[in-house]
Protein backbone atom coordinates (compact mmCIF):
# COMPACT_ATOMS: atom_id res chain seq x y z
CA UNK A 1 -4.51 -28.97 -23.08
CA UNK A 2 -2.71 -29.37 -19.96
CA UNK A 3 0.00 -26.93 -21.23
CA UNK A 4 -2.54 -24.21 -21.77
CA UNK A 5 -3.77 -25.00 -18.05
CA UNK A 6 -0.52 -24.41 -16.63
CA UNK A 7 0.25 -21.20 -19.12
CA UNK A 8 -2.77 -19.60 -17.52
CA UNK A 9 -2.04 -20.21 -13.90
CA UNK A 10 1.44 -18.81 -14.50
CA UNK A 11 0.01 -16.02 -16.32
CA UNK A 12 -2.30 -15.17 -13.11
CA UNK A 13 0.22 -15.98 -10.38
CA UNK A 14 2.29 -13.40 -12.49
CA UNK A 15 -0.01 -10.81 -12.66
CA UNK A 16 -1.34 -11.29 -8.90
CA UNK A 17 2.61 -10.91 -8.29
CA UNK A 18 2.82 -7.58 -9.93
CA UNK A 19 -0.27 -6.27 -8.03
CA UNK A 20 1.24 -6.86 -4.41
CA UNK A 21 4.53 -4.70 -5.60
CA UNK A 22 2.24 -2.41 -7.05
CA UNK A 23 0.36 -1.72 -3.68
CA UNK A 24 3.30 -2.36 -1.65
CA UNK A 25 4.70 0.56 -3.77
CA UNK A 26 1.46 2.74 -3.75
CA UNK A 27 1.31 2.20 0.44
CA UNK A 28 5.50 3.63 0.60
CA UNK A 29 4.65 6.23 -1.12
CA UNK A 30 1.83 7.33 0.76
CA UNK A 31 3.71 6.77 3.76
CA UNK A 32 6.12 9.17 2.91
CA UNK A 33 3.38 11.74 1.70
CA UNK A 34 4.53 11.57 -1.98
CA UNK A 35 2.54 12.09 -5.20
CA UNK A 36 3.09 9.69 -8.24
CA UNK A 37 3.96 13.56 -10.04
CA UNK A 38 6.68 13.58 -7.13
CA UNK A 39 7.74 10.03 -7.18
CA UNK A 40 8.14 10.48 -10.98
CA UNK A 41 9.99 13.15 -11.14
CA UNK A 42 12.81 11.71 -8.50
CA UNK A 43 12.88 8.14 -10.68
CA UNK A 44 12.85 9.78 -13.72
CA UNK A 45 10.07 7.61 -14.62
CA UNK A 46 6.43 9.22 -15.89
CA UNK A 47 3.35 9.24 -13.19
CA UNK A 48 1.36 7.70 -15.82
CA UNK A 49 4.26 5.04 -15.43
CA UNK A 50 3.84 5.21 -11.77
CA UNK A 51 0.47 4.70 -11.90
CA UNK A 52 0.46 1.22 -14.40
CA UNK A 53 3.21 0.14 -11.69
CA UNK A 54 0.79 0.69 -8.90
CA UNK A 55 -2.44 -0.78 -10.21
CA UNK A 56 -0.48 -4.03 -11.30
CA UNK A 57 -1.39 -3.04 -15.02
CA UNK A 58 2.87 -2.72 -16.17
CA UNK A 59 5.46 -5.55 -14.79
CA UNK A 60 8.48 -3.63 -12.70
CA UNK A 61 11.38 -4.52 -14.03
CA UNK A 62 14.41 -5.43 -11.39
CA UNK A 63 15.90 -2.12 -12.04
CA UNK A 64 12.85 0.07 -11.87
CA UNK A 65 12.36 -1.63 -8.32
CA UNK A 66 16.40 -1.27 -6.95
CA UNK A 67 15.53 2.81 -8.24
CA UNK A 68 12.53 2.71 -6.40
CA UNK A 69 14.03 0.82 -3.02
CA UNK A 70 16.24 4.06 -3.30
CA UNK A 71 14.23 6.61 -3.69
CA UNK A 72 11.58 5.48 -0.52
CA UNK A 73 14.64 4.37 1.32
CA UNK A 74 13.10 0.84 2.02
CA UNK A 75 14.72 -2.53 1.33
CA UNK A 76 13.97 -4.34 -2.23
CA UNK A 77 12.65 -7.02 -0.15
CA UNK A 78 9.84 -4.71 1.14
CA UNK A 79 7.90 -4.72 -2.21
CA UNK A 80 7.75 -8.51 -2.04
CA UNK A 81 6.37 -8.73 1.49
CA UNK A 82 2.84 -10.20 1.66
CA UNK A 83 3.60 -12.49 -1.45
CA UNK A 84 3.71 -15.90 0.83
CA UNK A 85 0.27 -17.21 -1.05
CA UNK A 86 0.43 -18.40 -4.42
CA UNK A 87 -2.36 -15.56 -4.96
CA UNK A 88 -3.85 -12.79 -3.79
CA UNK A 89 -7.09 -13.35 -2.74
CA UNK A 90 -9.59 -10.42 -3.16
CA UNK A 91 -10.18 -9.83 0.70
CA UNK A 92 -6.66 -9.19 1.11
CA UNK A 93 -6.33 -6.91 -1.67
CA UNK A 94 -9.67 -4.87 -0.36
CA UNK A 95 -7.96 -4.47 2.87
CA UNK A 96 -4.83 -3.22 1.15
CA UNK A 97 -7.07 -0.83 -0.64
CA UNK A 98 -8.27 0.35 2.65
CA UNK A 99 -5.27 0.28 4.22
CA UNK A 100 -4.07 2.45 1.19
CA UNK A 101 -7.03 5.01 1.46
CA UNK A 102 -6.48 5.31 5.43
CA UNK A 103 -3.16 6.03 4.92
CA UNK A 104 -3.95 9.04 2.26
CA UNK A 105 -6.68 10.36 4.66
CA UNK A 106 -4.04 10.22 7.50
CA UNK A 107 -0.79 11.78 6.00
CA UNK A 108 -3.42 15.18 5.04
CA UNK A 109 -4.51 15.50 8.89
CA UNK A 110 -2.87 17.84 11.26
CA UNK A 111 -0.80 15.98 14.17
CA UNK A 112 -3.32 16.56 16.26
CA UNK A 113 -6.05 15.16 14.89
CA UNK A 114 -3.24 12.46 13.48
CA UNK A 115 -3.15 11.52 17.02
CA UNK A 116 -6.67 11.34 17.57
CA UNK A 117 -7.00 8.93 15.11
CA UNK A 118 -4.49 6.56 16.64
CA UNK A 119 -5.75 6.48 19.79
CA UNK A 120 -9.24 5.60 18.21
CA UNK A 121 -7.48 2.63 16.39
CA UNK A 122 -5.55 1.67 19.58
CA UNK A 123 -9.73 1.52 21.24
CA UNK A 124 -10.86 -0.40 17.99
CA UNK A 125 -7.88 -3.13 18.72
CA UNK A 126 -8.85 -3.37 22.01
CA UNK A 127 -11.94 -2.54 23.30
CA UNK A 128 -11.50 -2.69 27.35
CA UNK A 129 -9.91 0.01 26.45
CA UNK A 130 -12.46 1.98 25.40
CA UNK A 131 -13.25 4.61 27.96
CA UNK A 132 -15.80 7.78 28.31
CA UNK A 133 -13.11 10.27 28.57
CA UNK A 134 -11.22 8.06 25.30
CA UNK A 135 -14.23 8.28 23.14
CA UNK A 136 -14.46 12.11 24.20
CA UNK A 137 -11.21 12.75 23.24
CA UNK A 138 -11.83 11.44 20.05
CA UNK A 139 -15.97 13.05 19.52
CA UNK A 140 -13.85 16.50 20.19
CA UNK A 141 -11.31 16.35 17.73
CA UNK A 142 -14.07 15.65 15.12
């Protein structure tokens, strides 16, 4: 019985592991304004492919990930960051959901309103900050 136990929390640390190099993959290539169709074709890998990695739903293998490290010109190390905890617990992976929908929305702006947007973070962080004329800026590029 305690065998089974263990099986099952290896099984989930596992899986929560290949959901943090699935986002941390989904967030690089968003960064870089990339479709899975785009990222595909340059791995030689299918977007449906892609898309398992992303969601957590396929393992990466080692060389997938040194192709991939590549490819977005990051470090292999960079799909690993955030994997401290022994899980992922759901809040963090709805913020990395958000974090992954605010960067879509971002990449498809123009730079102006790109920089309209940070300066409305930068007022969110820190809300002395927040002026009439800062609030304006950002009410006018709306």
């Amino acid at each position: 019985m305690a065998s089974v136990i263990r099986n099952a929390r290896r099984q989930r640390r596992a899986l929560d592991l290949d959901i943090r190099i699935g986002i941390n993959i989904r967030a690089r290539r968003m960064m870089l304004g990339l479709t899975q169709q785009q990222l595909a074709e340059l791995t030689g890998i299918t977007y449906q492919q892609i898309s398992k990695y992303e969601k957590g739903i396929h393992r990466v293998y080692a060389d997938v990930i040194l192709r991939l490290a590549r490819i977005l010109a990051v470090d292999v190390s960079f799909f690993f960051e955030g994997i401290e905890a022994e899980h992922v617990d759901s809040s963090t992976a709805y913020q990395n959901r958000l974090l992954t929908e605010m960067i879509r929305n971002f990449v498809g702006m123009d730079l102006q309103r790109q920089e309209a947007f940070c300066n409305l973070i930068i007022h969110l962080h820190h809300p002395a900050m927040m002026t009439r004329y800062g609030w304006g800026v950002v009410r006018a590029q709306a």
